[in-house]
N, C-alpha and C. Protein backbone atom coordinates (compact mmCIF):
# COMPACT_ATOMS: atom_id res chain seq x y z
N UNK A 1 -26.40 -20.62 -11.48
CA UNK A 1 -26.98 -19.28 -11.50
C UNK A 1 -25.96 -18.30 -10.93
N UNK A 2 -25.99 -17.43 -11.18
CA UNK A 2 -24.94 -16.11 -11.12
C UNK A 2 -25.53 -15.52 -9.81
N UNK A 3 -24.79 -15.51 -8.97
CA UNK A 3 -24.80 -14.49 -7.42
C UNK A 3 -24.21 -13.77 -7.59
N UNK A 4 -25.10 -12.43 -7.20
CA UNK A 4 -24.20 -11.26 -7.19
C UNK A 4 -23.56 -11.34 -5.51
N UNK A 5 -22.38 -10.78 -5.61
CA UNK A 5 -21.34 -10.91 -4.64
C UNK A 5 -21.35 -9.30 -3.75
N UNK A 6 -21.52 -9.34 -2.57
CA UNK A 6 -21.58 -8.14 -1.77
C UNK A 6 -20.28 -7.43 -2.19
N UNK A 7 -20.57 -6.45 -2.11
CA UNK A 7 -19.30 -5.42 -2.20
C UNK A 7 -18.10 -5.18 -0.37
N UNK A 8 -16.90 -5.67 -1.23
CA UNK A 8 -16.37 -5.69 0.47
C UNK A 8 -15.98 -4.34 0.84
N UNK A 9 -15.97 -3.02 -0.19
CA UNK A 9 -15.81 -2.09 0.28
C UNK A 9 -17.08 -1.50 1.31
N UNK A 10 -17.81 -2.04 0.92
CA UNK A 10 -19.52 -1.49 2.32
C UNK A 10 -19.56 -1.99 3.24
N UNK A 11 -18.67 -2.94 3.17
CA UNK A 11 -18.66 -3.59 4.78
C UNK A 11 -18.26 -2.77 5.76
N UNK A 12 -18.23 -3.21 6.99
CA UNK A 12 -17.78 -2.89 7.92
C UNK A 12 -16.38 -3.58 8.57
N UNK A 13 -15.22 -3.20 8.46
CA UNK A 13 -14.31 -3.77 8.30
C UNK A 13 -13.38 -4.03 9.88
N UNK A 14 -13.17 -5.49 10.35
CA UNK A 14 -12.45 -5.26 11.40
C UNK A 14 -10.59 -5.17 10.94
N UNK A 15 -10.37 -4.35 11.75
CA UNK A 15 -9.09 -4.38 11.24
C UNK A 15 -7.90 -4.41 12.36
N UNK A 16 -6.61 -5.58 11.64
CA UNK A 16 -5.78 -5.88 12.78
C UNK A 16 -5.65 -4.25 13.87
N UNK A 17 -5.27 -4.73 15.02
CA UNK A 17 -4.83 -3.92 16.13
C UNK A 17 -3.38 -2.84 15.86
N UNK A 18 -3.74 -1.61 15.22
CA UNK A 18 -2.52 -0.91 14.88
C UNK A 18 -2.64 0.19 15.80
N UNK A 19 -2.13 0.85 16.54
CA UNK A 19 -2.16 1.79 17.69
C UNK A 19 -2.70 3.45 17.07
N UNK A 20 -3.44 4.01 17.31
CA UNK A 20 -3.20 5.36 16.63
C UNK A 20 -2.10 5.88 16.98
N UNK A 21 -0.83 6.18 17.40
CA UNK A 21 0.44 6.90 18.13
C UNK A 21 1.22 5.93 16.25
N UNK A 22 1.00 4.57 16.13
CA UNK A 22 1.87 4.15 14.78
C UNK A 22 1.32 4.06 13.94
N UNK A 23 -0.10 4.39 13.52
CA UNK A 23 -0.42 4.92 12.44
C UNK A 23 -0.13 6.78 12.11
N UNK A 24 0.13 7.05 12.83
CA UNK A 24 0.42 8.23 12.87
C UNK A 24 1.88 8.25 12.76
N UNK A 25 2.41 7.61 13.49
CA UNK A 25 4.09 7.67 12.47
C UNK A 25 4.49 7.20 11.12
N UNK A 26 3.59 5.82 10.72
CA UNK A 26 3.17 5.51 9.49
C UNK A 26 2.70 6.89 8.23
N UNK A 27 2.08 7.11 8.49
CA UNK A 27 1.37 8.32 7.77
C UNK A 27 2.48 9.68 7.92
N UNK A 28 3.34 10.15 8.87
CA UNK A 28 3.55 10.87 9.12
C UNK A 28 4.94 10.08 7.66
N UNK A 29 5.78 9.03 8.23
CA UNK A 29 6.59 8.86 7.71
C UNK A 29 6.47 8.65 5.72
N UNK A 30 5.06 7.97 5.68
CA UNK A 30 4.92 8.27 4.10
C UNK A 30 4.35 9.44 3.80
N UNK A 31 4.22 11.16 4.53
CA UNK A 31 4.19 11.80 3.75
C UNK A 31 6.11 12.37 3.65
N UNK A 32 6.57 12.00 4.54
CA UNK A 32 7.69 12.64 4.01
C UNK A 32 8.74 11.88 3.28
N UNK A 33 8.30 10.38 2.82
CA UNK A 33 9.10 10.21 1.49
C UNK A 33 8.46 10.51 0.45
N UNK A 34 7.37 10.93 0.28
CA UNK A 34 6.18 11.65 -0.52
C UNK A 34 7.59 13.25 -0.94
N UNK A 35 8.14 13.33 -0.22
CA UNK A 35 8.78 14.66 -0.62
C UNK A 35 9.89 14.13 -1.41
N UNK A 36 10.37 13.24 -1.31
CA UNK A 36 11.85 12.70 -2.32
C UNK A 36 11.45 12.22 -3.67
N UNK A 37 9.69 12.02 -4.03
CA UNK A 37 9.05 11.64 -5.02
C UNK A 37 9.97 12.13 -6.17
N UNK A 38 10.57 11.49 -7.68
CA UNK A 38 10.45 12.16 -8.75
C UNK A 38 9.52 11.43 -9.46
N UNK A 39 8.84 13.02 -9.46
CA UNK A 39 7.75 12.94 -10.67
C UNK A 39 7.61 14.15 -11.08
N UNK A 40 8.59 14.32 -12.64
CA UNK A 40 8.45 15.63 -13.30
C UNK A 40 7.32 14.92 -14.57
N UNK A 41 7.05 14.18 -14.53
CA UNK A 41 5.71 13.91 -15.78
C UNK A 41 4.18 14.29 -14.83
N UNK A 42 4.08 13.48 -14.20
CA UNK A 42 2.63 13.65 -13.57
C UNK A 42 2.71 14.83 -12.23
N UNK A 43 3.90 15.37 -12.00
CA UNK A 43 3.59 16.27 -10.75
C UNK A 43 2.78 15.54 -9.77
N UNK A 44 2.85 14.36 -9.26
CA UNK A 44 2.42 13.44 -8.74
C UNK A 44 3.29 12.96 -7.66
N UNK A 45 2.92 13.65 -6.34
CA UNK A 45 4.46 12.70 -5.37
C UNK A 45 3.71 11.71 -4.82
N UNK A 46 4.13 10.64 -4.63
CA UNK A 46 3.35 9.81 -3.43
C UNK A 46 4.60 8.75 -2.88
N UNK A 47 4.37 8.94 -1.65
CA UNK A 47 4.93 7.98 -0.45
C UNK A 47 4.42 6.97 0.00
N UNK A 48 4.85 6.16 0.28
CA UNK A 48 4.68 5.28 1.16
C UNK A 48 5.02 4.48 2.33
N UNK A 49 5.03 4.11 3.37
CA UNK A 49 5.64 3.07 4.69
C UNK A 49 4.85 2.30 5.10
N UNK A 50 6.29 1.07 4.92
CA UNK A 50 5.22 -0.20 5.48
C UNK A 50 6.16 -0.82 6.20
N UNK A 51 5.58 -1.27 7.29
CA UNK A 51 5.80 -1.47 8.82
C UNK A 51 5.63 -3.23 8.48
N UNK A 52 7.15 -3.36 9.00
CA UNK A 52 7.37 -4.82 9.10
C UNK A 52 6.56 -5.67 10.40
N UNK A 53 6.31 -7.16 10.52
CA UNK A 53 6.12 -7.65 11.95
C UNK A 53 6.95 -7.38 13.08
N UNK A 54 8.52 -6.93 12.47
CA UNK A 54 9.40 -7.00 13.75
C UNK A 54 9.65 -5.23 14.07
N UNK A 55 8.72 -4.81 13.13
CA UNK A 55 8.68 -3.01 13.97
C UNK A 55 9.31 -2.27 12.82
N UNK A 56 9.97 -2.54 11.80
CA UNK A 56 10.90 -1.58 10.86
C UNK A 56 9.34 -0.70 10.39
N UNK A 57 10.56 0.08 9.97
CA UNK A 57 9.34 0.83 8.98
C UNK A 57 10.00 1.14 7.44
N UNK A 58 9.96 0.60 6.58
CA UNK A 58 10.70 0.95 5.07
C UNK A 58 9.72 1.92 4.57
N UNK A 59 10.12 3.20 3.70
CA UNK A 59 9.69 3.78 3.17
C UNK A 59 9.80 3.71 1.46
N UNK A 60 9.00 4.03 0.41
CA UNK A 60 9.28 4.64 -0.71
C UNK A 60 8.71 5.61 -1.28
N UNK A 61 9.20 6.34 -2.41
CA UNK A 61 8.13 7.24 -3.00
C UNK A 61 8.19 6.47 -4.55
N UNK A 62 7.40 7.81 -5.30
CA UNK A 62 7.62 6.81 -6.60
C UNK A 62 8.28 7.70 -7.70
N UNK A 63 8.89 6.81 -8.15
CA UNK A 63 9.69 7.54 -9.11
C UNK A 63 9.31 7.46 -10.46
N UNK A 64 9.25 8.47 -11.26
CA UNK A 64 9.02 8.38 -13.09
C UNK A 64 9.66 7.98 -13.51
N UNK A 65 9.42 7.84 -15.00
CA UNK A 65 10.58 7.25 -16.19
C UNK A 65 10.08 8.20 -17.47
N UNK A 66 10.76 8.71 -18.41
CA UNK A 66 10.35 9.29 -19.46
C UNK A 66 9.61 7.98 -20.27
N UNK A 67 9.84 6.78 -20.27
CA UNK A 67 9.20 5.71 -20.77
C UNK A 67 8.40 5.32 -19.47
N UNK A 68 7.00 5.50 -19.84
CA UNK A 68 6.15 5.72 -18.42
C UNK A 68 5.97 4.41 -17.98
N UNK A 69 6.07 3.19 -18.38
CA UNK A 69 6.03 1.96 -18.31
C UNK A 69 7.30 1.34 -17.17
N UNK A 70 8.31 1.93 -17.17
CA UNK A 70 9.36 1.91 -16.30
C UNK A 70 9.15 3.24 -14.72
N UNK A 71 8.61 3.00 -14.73
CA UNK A 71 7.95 3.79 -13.46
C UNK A 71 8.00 3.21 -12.15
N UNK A 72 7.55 3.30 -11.23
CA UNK A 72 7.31 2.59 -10.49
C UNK A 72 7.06 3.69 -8.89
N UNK A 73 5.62 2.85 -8.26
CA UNK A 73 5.04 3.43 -7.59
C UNK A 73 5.67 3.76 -6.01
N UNK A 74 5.41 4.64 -4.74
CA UNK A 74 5.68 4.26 -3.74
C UNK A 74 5.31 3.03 -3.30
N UNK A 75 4.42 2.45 -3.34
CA UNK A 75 3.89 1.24 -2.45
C UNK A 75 5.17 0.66 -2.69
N UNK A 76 5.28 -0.27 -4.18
CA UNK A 76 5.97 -1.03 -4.91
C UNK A 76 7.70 -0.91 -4.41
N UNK A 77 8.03 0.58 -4.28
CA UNK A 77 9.82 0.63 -3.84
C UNK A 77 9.59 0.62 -2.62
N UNK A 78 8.46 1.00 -1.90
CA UNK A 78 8.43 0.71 -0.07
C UNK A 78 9.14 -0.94 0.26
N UNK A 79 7.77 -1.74 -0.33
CA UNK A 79 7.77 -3.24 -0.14
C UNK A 79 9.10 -3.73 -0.72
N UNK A 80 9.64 -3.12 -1.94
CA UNK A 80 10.53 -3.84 -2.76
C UNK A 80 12.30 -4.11 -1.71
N UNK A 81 11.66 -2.66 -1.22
CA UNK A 81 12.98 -1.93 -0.22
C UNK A 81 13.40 -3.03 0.70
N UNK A 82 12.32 -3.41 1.45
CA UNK A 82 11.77 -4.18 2.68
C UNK A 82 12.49 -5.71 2.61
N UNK A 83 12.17 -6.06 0.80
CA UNK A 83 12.10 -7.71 1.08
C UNK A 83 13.52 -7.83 0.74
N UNK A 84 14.25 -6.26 -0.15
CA UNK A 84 15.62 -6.70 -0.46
C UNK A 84 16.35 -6.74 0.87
N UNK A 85 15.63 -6.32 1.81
CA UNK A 85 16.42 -6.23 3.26
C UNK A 85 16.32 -7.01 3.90
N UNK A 86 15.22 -8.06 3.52
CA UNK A 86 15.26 -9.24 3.95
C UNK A 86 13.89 -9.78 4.72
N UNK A 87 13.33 -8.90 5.02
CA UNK A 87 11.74 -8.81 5.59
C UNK A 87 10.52 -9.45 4.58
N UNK A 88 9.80 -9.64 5.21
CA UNK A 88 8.78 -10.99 4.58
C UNK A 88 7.20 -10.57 5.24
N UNK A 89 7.53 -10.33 6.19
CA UNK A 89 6.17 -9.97 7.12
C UNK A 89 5.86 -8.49 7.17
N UNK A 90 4.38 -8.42 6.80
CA UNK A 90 4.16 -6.85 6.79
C UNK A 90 3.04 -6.52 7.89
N UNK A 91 2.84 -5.85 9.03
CA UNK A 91 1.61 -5.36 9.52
C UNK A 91 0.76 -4.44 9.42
N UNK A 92 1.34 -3.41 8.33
CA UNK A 92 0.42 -2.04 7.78
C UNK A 92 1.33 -1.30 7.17
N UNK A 93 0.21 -0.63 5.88
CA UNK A 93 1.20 0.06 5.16
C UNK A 93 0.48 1.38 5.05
N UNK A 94 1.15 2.67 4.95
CA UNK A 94 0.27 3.76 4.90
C UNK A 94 1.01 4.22 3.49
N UNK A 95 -0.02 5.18 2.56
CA UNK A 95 0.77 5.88 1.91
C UNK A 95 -0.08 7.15 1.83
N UNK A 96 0.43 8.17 1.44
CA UNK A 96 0.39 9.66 1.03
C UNK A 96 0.75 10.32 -0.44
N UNK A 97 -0.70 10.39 -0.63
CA UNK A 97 -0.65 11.44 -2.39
C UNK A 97 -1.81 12.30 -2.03
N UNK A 98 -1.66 12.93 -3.30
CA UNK A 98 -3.13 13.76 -3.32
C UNK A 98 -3.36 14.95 -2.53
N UNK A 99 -3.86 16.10 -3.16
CA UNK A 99 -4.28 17.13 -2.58
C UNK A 99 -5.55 17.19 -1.98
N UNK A 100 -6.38 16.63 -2.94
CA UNK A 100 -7.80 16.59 -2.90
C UNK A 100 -8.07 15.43 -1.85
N UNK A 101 -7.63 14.46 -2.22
CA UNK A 101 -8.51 13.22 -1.80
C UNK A 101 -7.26 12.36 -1.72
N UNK A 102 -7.29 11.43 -0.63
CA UNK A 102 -5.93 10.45 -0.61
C UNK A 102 -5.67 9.65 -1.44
N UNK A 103 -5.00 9.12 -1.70
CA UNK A 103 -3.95 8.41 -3.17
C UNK A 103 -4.69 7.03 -2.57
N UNK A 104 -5.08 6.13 -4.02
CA UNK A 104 -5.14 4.67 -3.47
C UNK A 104 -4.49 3.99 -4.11
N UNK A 105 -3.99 2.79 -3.84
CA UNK A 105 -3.30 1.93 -4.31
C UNK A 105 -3.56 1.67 -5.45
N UNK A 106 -2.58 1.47 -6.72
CA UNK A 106 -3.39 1.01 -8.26
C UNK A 106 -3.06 -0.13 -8.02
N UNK A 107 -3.31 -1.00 -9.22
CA UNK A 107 -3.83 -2.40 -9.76
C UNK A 107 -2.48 -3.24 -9.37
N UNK A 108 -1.62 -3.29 -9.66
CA UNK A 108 -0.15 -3.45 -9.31
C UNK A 108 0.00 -3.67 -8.53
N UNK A 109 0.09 -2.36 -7.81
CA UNK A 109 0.70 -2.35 -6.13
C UNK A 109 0.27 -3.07 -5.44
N UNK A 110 -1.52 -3.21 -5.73
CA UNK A 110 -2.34 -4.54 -4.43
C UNK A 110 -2.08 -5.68 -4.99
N UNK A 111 -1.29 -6.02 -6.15
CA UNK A 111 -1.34 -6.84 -6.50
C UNK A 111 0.25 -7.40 -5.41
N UNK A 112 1.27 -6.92 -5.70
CA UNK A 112 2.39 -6.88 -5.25
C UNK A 112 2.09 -6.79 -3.80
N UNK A 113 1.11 -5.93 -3.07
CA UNK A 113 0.88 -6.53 -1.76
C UNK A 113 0.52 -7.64 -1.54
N UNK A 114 -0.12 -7.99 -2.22
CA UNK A 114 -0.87 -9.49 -2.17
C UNK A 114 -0.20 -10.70 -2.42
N UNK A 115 1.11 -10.40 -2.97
CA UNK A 115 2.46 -11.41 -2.52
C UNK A 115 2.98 -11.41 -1.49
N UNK A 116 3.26 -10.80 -0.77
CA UNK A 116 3.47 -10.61 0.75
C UNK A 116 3.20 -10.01 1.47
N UNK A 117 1.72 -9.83 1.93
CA UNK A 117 0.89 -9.24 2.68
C UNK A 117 -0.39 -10.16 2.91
N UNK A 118 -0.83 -10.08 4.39
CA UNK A 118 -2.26 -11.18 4.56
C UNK A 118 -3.19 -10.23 4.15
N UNK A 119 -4.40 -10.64 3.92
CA UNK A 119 -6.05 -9.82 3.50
C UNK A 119 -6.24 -8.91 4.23
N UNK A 120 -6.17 -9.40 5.54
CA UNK A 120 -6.23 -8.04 6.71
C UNK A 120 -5.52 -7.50 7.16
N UNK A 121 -4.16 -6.97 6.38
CA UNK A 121 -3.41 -6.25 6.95
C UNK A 121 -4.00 -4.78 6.68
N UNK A 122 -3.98 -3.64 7.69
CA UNK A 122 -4.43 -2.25 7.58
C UNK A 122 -3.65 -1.81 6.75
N UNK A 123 -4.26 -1.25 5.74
CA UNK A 123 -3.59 0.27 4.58
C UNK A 123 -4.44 1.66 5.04
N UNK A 124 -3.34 2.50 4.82
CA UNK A 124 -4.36 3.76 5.60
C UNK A 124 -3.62 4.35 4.26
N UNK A 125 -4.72 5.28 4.02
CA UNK A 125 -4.86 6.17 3.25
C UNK A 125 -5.03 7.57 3.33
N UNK A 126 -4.00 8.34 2.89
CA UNK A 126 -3.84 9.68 3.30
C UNK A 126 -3.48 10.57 2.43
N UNK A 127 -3.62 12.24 2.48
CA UNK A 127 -3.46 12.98 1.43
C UNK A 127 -1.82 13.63 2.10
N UNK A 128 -1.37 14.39 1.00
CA UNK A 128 -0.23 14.88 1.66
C UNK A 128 -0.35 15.64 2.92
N UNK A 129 -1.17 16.55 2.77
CA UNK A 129 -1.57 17.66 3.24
C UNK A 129 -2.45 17.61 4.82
N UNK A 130 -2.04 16.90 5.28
CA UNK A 130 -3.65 16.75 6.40
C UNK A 130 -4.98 15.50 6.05
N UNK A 131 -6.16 16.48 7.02
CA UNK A 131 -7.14 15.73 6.56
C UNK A 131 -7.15 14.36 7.25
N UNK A 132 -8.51 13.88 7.04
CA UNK A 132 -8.86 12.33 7.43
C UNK A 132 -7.99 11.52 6.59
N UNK A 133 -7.72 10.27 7.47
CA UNK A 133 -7.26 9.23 7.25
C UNK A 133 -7.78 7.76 7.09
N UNK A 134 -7.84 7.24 5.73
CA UNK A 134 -8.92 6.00 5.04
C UNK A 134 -8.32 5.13 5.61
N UNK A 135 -8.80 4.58 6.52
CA UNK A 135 -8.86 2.72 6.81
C UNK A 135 -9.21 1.53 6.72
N UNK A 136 -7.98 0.93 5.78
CA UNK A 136 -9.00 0.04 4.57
C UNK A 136 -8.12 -1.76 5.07
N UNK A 137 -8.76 -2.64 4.08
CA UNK A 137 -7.54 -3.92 4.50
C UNK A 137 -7.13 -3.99 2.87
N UNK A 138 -5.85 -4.89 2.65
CA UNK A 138 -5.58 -5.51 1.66
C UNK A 138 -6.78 -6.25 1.26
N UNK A 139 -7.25 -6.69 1.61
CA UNK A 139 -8.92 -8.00 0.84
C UNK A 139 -9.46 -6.82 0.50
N UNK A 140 -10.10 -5.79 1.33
CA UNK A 140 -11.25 -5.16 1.02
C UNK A 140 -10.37 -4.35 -0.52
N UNK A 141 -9.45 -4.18 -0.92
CA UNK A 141 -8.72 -3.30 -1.77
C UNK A 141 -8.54 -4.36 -2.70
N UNK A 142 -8.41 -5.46 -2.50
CA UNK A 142 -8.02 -6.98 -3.75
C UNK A 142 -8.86 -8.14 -3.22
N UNK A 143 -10.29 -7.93 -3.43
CA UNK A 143 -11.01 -9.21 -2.54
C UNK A 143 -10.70 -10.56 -2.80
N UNK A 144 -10.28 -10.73 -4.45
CA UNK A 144 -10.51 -11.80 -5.09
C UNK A 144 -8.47 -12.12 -5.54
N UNK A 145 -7.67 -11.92 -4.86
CA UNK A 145 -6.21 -11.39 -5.17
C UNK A 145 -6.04 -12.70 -5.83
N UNK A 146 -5.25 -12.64 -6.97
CA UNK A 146 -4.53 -13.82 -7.07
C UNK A 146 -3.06 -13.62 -6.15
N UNK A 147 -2.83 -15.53 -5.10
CA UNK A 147 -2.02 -15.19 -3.96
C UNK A 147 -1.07 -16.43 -4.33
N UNK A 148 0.13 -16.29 -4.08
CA UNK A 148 0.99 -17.78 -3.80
C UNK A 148 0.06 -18.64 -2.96
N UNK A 149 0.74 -20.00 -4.43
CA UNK A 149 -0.21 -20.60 -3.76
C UNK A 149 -1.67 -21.09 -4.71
N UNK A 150 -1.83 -20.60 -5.69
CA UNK A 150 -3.33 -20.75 -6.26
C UNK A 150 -3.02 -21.85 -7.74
N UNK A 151 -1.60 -21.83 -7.84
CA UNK A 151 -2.22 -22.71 -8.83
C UNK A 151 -1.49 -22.49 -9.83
N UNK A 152 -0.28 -21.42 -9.65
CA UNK A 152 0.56 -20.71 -10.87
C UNK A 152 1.52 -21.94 -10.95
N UNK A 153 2.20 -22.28 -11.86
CA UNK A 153 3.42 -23.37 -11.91
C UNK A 153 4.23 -22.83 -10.89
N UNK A 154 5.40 -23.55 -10.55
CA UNK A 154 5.98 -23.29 -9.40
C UNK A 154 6.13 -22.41 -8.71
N UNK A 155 4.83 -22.30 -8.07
CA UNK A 155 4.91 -21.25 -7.27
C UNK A 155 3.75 -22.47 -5.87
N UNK A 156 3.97 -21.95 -4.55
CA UNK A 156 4.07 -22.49 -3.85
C UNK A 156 3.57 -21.76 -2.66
């Protein structure tokens, strides 16, 4: 018989121990690679920083492609930045879009977190501009992630 499955966004979410003083440099630091954004197609900047276990903080924004398929998001050049540098461990990632309402991660990006990132690592969510700041986990954003590890051929 088919169970319907609680929604993990209604939960109430505990989330690892991130200081407000470094979420606030987090946030502070992905709105201002939010400013190096190119995006002359969507007028769309968004930043991102994600804060290694050993304290770094890598940033990206995201850049267009006239072939929109070659794109690629802040989250995605944050993390990408990170692992070419040699980092593996992530403890929170913030990013910054949006005027209205803060930018969330698309389908991709949690996906690509979800290669090297645990369920409960904090993502905060923020607009460029100010405003409240969304505090969410990787699970509650990809409950069901496919993760290393599940079953893909060599992968491990």
């Amino acid at each position: 018989m088919f169970r319907q499955q609680e929604n993990p966004l209604k939960k109430k979410q505990e989330l690892p121990e991130i200081s407000r003083p470094v979420r606030a440099l987090l946030v502070k630091a992905a709105r201002e690679a939010a400013d190096r954004a190119y995006c002359p197609y969507s007028q769309y900047p968004v930043g991102a920083a994600a804060l290694t276990v050993d304290g770094q903080i890598y940033t990206g924004c995201n850049v267009e492609n006239a072939s929109y398929g070659l794109s690629n998001c802040a989250e995605r050049t944050a993390l990408f930045k990170a692992v070419s540098a040699g980092s593996r461990g992530f403890a929170a990632l913030a990013i910054a879009g949006g005027a209205r309402q803060a930018a969330s991660p698309c389908g991709a990006c949690r996906q690509v977190m979800a290669e090297f990132c645990a369920p409960d690592m904090p993502v905060f969510m923020a607009r460029l501009q100010g405003g409240r700041v969304t505090a969410t986990t990787l699970g509650a954003l990809l409950p069901l992630a496919f993760r290393p590890g599940a079953g893909a051929p060599g992968r491990s």
